[in-house]
C-alpha atoms as a PDB file:
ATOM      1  CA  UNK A   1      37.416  34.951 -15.607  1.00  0.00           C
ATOM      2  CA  UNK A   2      38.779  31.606 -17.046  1.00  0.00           C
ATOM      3  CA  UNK A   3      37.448  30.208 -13.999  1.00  0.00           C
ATOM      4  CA  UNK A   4      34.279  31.511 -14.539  1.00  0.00           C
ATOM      5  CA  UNK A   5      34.041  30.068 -17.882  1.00  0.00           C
ATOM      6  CA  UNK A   6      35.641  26.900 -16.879  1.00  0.00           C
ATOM      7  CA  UNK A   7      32.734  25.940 -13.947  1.00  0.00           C
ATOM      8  CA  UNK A   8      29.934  27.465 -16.832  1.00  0.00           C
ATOM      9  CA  UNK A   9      31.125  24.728 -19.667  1.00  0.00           C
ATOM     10  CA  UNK A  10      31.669  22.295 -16.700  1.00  0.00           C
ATOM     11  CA  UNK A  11      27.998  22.556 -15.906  1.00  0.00           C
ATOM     12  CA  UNK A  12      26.817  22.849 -19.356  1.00  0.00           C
ATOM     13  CA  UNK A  13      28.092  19.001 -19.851  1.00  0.00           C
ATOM     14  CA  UNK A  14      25.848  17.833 -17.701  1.00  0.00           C
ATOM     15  CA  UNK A  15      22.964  19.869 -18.749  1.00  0.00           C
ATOM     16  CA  UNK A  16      23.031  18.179 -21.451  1.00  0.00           C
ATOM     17  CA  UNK A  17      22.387  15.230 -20.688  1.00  0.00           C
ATOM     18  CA  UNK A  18      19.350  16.479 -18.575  1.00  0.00           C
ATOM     19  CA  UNK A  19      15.588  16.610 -19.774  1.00  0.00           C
ATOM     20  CA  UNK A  20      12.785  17.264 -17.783  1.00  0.00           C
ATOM     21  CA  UNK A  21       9.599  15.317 -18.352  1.00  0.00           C
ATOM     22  CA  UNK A  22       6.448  16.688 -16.712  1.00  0.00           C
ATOM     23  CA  UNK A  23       3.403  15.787 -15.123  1.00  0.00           C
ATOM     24  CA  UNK A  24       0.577  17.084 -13.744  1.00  0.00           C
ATOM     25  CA  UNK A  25      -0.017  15.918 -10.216  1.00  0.00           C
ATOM     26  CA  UNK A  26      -3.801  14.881  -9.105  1.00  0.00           C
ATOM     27  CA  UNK A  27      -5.396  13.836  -5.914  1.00  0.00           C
ATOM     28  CA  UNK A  28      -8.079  11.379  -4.931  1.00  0.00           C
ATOM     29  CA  UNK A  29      -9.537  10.118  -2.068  1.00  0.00           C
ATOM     30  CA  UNK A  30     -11.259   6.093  -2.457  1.00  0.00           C
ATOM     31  CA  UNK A  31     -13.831   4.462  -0.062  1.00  0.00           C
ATOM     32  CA  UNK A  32     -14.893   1.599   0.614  1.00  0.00           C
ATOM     33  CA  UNK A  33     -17.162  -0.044   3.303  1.00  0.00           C
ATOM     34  CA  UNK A  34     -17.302  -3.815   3.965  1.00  0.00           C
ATOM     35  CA  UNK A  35     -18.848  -6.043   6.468  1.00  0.00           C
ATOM     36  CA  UNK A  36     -16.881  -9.446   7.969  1.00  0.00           C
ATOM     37  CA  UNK A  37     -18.430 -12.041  10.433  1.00  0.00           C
ATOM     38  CA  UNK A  38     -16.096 -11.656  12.605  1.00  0.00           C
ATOM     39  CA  UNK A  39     -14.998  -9.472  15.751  1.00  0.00           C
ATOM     40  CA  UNK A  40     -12.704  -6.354  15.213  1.00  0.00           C
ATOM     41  CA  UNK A  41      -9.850  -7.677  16.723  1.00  0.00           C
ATOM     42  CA  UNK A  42     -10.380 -10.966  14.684  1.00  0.00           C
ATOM     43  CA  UNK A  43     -10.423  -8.966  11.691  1.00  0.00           C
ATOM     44  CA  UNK A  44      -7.437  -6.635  12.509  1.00  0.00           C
ATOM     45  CA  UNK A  45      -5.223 -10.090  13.282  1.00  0.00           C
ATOM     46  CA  UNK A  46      -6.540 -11.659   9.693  1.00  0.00           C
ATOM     47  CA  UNK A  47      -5.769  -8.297   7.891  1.00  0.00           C
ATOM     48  CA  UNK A  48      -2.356  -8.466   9.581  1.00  0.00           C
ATOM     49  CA  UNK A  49       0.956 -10.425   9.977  1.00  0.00           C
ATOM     50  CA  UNK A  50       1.355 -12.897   7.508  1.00  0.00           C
ATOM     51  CA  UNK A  51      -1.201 -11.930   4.447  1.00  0.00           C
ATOM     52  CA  UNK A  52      -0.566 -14.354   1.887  1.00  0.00           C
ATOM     53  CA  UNK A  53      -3.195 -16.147   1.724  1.00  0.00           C
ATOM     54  CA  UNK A  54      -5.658 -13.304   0.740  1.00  0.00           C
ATOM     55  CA  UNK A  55      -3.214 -11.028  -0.292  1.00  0.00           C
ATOM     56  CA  UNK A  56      -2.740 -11.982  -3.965  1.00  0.00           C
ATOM     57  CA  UNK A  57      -0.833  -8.722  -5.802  1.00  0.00           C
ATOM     58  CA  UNK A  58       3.161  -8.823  -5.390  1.00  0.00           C
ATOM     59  CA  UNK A  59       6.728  -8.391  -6.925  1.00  0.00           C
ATOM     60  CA  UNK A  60       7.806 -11.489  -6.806  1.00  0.00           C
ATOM     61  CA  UNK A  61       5.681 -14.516  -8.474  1.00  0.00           C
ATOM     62  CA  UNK A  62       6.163 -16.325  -5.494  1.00  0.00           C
ATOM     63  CA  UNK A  63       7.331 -14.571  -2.664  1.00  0.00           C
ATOM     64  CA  UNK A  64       8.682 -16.124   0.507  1.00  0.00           C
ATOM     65  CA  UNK A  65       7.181 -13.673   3.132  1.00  0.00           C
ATOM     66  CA  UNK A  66       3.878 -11.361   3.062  1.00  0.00           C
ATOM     67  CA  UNK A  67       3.083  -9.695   6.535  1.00  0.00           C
ATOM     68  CA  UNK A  68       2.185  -6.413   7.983  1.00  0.00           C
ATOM     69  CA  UNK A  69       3.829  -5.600  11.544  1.00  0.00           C
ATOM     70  CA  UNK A  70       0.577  -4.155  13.246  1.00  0.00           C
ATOM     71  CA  UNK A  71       3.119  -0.992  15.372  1.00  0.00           C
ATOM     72  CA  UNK A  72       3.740   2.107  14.769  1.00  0.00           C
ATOM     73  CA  UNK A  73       6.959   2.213  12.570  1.00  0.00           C
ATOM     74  CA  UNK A  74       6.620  -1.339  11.527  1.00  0.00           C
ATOM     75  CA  UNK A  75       5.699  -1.828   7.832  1.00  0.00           C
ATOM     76  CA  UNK A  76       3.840  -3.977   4.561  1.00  0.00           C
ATOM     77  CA  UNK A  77       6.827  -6.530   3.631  1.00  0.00           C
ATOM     78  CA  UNK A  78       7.603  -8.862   0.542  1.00  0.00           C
ATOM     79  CA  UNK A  79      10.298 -10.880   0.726  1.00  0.00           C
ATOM     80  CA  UNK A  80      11.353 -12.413  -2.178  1.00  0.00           C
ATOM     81  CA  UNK A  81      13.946 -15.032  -0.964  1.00  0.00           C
ATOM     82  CA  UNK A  82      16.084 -16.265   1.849  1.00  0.00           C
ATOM     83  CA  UNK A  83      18.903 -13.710   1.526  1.00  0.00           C
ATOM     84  CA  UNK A  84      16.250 -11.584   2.495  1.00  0.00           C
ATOM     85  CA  UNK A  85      15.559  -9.270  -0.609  1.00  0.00           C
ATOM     86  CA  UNK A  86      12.430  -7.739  -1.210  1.00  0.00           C
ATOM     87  CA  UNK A  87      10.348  -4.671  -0.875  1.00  0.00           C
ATOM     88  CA  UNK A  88       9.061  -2.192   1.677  1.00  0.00           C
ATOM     89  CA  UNK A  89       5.572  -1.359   0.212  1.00  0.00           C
ATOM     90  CA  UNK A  90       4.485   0.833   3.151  1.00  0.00           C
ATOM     91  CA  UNK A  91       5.001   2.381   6.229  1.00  0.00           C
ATOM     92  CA  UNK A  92       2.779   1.559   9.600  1.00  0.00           C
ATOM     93  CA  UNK A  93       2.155   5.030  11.369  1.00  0.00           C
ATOM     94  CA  UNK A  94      -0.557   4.079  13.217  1.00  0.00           C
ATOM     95  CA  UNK A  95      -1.821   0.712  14.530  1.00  0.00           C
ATOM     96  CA  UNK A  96      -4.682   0.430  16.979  1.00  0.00           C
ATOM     97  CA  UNK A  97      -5.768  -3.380  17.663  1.00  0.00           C
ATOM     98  CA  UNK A  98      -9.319  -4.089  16.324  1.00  0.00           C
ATOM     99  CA  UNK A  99      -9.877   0.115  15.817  1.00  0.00           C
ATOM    100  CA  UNK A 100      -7.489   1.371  12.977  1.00  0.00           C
ATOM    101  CA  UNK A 101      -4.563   0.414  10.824  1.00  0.00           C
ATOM    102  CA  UNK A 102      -2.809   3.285   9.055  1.00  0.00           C
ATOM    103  CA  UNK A 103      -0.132   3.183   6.528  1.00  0.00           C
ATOM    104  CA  UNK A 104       1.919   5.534   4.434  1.00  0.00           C
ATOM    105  CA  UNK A 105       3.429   3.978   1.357  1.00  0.00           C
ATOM    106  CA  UNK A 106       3.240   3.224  -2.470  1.00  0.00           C
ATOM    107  CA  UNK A 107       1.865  -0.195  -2.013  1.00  0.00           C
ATOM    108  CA  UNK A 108       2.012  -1.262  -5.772  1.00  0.00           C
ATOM    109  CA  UNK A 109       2.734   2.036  -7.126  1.00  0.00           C
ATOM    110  CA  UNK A 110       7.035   1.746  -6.178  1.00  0.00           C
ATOM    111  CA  UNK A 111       8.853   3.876  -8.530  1.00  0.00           C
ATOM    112  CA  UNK A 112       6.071   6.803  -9.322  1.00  0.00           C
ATOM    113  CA  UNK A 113       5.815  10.115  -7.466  1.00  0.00           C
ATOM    114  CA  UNK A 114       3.232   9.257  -5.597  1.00  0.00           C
ATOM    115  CA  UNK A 115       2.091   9.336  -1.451  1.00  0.00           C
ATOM    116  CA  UNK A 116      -0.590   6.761  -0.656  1.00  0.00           C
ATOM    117  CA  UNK A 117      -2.174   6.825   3.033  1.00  0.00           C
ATOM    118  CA  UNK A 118      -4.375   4.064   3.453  1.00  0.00           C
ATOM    119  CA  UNK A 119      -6.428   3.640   6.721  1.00  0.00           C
ATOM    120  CA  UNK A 120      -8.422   0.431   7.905  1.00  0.00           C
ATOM    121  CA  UNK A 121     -11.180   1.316  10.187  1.00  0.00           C
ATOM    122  CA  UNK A 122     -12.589  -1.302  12.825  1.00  0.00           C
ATOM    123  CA  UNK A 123     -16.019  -0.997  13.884  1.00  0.00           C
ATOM    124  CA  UNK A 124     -18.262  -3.134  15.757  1.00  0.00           C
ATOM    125  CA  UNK A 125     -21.362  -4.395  13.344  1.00  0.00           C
ATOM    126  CA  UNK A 126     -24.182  -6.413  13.847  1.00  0.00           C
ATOM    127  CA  UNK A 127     -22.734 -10.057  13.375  1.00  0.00           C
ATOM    128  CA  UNK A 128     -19.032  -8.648  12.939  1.00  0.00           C
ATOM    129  CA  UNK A 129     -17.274  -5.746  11.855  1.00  0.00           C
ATOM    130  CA  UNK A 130     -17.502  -3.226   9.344  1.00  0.00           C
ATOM    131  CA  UNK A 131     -14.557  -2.342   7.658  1.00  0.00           C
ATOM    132  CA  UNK A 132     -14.323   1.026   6.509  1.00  0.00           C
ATOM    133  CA  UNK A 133     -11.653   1.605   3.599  1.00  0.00           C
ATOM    134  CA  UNK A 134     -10.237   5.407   3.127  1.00  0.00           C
ATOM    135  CA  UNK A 135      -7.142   5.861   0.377  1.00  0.00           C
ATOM    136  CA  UNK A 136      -5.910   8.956   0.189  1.00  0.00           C
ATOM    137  CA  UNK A 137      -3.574   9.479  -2.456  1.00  0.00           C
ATOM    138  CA  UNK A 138      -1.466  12.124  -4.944  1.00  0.00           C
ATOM    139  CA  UNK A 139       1.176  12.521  -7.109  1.00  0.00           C
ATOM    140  CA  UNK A 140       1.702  11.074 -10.221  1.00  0.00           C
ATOM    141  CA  UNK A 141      -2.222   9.250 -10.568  1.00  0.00           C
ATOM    142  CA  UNK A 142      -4.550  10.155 -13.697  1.00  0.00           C
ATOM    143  CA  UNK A 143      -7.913   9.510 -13.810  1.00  0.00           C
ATOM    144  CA  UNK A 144      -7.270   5.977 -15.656  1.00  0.00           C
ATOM    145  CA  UNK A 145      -4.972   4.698 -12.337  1.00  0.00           C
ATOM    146  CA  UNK A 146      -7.305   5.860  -9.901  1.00  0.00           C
ATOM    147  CA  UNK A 147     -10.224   3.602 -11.356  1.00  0.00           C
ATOM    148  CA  UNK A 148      -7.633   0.705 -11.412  1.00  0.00           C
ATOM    149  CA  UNK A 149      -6.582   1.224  -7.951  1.00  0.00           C
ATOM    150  CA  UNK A 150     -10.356   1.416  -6.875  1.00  0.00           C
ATOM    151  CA  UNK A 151     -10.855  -1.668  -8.548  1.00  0.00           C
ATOM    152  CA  UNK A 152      -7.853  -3.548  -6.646  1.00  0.00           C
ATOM    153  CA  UNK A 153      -9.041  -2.437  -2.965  1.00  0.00           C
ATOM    154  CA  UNK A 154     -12.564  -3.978  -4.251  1.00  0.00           C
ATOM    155  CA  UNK A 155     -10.519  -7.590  -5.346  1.00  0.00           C
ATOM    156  CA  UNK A 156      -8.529  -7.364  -1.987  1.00  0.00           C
ATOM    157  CA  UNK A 157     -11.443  -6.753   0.057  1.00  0.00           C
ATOM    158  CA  UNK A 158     -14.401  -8.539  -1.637  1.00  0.00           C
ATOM    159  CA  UNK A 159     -13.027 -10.782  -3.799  1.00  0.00           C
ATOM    160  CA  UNK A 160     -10.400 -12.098  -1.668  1.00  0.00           C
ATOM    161  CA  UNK A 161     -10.435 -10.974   1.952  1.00  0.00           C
ATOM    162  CA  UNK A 162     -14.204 -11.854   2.262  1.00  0.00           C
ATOM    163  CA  UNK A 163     -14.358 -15.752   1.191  1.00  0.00           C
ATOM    164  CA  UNK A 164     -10.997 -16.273   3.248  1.00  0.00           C
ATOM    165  CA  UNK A 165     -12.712 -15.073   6.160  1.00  0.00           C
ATOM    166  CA  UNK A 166     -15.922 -17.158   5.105  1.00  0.00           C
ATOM    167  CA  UNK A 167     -14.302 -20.188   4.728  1.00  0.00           C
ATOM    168  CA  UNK A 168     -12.670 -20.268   8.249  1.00  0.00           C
ATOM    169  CA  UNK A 169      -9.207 -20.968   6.917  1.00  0.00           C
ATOM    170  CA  UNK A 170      -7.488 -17.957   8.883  1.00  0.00           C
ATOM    171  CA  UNK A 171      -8.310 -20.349  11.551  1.00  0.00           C
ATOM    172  CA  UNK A 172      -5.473 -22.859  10.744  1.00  0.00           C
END
């Protein structure tokens, strides 16, 4: 019996120190659809590797490395500095040369409940390719974040992706 009561108060300190704070989990599902003057696989190589020079949101103000590894099981990396800290923004879990890029990952989002799937589709367009956008996302999004992140995919993919590829400087 003392035992009993012993484990129950035992417990009891640590409940209190514990508070639950909720939140309703929502979905959404964002689209986009763009069209580059370049070739699939062009576009695929730009939108991989080393995306810093379109690729304008991160951690760190000035980070060392931005790249995607374009495998399966390779991921979206920042690193921040030579000792090699920095962040793991997504997961690659499926990579297709010049057809379809899919990750699984938080992106911006690190450190809310939330499961982000983004996929880049490649298809052949008239003069180039048309990039078709599909985020898939849930957890811990309101109505307010979901705008914002809708608004981000537009900056990455019109604002910045589409004058980088305009101006021929991926050629460098």
């Amino acid at each position: 019996m003392r035992t009993a009561i012993f484990f129950l108060l035992f417990l009891c300190a640590f409940c209190a120190f514990a508070y639950v704070t909720s939140f309703t989990p929502h979905g959404y599902t964002i689209t986009q659809e763009v069209t580059y003057s370049v070739p699939p696989d062009t576009l695929f190589d730009i939108m991989t590797g080393n995306i810093l020079p379109w690729w304008d949101h991160h951690f760190s103000e000035q980070p060392k490395a931005l790249y995607i590894e374009p495998k399966a099981g390779g991921g979206f990396f920042e690193i921040f500095d030579d000792a090699g800290h920095g962040a793991k923004h997504a997961t690659v879990i499926l990579a297709e040369r010049g057809k379809t890029l899919r990750m699984d990952g938080p992106l911006g989002l690190s450190g809310r409940a939330v499961q982000m799937v983004s996929t880049w589709q490649y298809d052949p367009a008239p003069g180039g390719t048309k990039l078709s956008l599909t985020v898939n996302l849930s957890g811990q999004i309101d109505d307010e974040w979901s705008q914002r992140i809708a608004k981000v995919w537009n900056h990455f993919l019109i604002e910045q992706l589409k004058p980088y590829i305009e101006s021929g400087q991926w050629r460098k």
